[in-house]
Protein backbone atom coordinates (compact mmCIF):
# COMPACT_ATOMS: atom_id res chain seq x y z
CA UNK A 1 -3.51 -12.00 20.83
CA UNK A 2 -6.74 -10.40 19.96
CA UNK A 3 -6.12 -7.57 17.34
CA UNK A 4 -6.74 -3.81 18.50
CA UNK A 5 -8.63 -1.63 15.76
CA UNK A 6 -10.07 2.09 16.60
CA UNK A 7 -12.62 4.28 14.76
CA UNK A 8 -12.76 7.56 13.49
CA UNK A 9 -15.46 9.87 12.02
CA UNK A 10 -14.64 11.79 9.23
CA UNK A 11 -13.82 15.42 10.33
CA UNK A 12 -16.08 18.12 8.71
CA UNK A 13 -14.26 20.91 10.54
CA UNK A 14 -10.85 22.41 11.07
CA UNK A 15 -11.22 22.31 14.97
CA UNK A 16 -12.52 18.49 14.22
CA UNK A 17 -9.60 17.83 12.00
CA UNK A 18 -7.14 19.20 14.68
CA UNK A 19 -9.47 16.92 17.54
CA UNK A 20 -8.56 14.01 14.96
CA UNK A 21 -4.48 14.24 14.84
CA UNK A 22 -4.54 15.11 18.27
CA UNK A 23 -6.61 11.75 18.78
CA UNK A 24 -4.84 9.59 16.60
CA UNK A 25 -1.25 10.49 17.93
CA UNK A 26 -2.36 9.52 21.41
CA UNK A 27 -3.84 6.49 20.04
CA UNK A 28 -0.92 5.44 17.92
CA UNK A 29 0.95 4.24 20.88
CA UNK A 30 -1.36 1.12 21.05
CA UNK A 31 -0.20 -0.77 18.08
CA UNK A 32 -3.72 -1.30 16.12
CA UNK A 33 -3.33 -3.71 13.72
CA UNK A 34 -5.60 -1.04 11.75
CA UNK A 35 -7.99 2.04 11.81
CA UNK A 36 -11.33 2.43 10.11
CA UNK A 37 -13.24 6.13 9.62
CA UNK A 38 -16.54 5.41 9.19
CA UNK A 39 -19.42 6.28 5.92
CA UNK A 40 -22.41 8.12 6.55
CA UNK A 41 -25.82 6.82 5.68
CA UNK A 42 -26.49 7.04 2.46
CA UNK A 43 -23.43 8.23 1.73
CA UNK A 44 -23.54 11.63 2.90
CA UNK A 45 -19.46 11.65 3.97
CA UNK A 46 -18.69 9.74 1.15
CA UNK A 47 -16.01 12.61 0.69
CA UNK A 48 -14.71 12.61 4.24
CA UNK A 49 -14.61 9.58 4.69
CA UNK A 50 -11.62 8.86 1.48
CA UNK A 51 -9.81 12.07 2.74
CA UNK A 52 -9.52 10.38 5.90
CA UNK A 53 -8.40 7.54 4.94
CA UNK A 54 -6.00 8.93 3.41
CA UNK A 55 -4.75 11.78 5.78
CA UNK A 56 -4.64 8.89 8.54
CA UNK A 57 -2.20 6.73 6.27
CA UNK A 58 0.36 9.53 5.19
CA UNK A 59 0.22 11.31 8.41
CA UNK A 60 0.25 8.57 10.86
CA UNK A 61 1.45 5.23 9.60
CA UNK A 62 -2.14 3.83 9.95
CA UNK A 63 -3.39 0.94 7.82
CA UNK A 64 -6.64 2.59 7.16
CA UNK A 65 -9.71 0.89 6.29
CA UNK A 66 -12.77 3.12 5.24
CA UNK A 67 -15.91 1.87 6.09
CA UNK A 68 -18.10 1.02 2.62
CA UNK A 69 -22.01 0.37 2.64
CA UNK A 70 -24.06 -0.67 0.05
CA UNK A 71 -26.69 1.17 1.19
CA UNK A 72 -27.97 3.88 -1.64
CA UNK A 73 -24.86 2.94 -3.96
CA UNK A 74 -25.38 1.20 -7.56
CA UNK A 75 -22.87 -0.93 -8.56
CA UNK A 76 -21.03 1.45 -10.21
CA UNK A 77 -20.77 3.95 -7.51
CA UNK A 78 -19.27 1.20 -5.58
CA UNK A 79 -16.83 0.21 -8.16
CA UNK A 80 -15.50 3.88 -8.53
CA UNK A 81 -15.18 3.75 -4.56
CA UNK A 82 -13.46 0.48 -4.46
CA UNK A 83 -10.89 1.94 -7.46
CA UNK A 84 -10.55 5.31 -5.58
CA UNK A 85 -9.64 3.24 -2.41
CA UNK A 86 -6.68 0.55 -4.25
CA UNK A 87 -5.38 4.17 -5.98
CA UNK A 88 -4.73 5.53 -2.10
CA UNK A 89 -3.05 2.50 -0.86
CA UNK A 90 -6.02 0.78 0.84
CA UNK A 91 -5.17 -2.84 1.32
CA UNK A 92 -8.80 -3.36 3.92
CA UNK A 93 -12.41 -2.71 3.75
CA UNK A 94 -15.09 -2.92 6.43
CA UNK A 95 -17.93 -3.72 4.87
CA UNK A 96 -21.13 -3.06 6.21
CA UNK A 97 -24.77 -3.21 4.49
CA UNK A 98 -25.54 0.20 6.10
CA UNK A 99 -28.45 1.71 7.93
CA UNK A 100 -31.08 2.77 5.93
CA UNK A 101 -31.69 6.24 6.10
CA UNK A 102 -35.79 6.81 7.11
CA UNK A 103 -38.14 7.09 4.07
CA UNK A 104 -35.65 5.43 1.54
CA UNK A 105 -37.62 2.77 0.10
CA UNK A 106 -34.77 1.41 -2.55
CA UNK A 107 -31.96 -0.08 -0.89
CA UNK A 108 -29.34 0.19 -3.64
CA UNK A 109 -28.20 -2.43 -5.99
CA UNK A 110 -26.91 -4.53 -3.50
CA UNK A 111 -29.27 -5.33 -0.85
CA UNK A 112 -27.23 -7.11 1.90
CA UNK A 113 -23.46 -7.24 3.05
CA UNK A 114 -23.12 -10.44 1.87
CA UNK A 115 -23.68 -9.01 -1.83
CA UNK A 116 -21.22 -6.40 -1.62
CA UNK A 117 -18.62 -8.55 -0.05
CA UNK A 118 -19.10 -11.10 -3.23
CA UNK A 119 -19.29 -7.92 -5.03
CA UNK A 120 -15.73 -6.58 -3.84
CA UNK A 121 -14.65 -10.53 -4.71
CA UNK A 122 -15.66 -10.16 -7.55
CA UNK A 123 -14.04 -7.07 -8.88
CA UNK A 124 -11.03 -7.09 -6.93
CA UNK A 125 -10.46 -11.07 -5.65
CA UNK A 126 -8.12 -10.84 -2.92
CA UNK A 127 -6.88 -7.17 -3.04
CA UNK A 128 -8.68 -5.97 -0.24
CA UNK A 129 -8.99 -7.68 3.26
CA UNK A 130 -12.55 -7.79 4.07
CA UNK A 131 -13.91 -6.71 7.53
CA UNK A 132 -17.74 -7.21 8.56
CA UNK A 133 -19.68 -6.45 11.25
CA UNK A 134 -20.76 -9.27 14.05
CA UNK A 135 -23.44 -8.76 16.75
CA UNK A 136 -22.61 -11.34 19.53
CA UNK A 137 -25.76 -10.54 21.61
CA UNK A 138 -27.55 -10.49 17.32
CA UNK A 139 -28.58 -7.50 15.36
CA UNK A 140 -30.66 -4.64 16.59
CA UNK A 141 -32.77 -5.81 13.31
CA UNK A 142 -32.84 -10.03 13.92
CA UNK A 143 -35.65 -11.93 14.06
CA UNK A 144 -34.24 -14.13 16.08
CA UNK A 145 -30.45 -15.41 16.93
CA UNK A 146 -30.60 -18.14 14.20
CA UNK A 147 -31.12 -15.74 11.59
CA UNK A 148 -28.61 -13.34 12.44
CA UNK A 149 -26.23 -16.25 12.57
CA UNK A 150 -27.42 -17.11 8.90
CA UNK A 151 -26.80 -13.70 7.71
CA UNK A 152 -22.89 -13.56 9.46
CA UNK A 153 -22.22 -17.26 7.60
CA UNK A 154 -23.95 -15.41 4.30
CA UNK A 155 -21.01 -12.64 5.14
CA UNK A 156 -18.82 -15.30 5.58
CA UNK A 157 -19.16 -17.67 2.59
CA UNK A 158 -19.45 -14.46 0.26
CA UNK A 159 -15.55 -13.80 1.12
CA UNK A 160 -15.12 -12.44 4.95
CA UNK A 161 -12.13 -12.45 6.54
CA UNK A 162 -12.92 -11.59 9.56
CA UNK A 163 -15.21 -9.91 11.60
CA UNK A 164 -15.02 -6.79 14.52
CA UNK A 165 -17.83 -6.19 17.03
């Protein structure tokens, strides 16, 4: 059976908060294997995005994966993030190279999934189960289908474990 995942955005609110319990009671009742909140560009819910995590584990029973992009993060950043995230119990990363947010001309350390997932390897081997994203009809940024296929084996070989569209 195919697994079931949902998303959330972090809650900046109360009444956005509440919107979030309310929504992930209902949800609840369909079994997902996980849930993942999501991480602004460039960071910018960095915050939200950990609280999350962790309100959606202690409240409702959720494995909880945040959502981490390498987008506008140095190495250490990420490694503080990836710490943060074993201390709260997370088991599961998606982990996304990240839209660039317009004007930044500097990526980050790490330019492309693939070098934060061997990143994340790296640091913490096996500790995390490692989500990435796949674009069956390719990536709004391809080329062409062959080289969006070479960037999801790049994803792949650097540690993937699987992949949600």
């Amino acid at each position: 059976m195919t697994p079931l995942s949902f998303e959330f955005y972090p809650p900046k609110t109360d009444d956005q908060r509440a919107q979030l319990d309310r929504t992930a009671a209902r949800l609840k009742g369909y079994a997902p294997e996980y849930v993942s909140c999501t991480f602004g560009a460039g960071g910018s819910t960095l915050s939200y995005t950990s609280e999350t995590v962790r309100h959606l584990k202690q409240k409702h029973g959720f494995e909880a994966a945040p959502h981490l992009s390498c987008v506008g993060g140095s190495r250490q950043e990420i490694r503080e993030l990836l710490k943060l995230y074993r201390a709260i119990g997370c088991t599961r990363i998606v982990a996304l190279r990240g839209d660039l947010p317009s004007g930044m001309g500097h990526p980050g350390d790490l330019r492309y999934a693939s070098d934060l997932i061997a990143f994340i390897r790296a640091e913490h081997g096996d500790a995390f189960r490692i989500e990435v994203g796949a674009y069956p009809e390719t990536h709004p940024q391809a080329t062409d289908a062959l080289s969006d296929l070479r960037y999801f084996k790049a994803k792949v070989d650097a540690g993937a474990d699987a992949a949600i569209t």
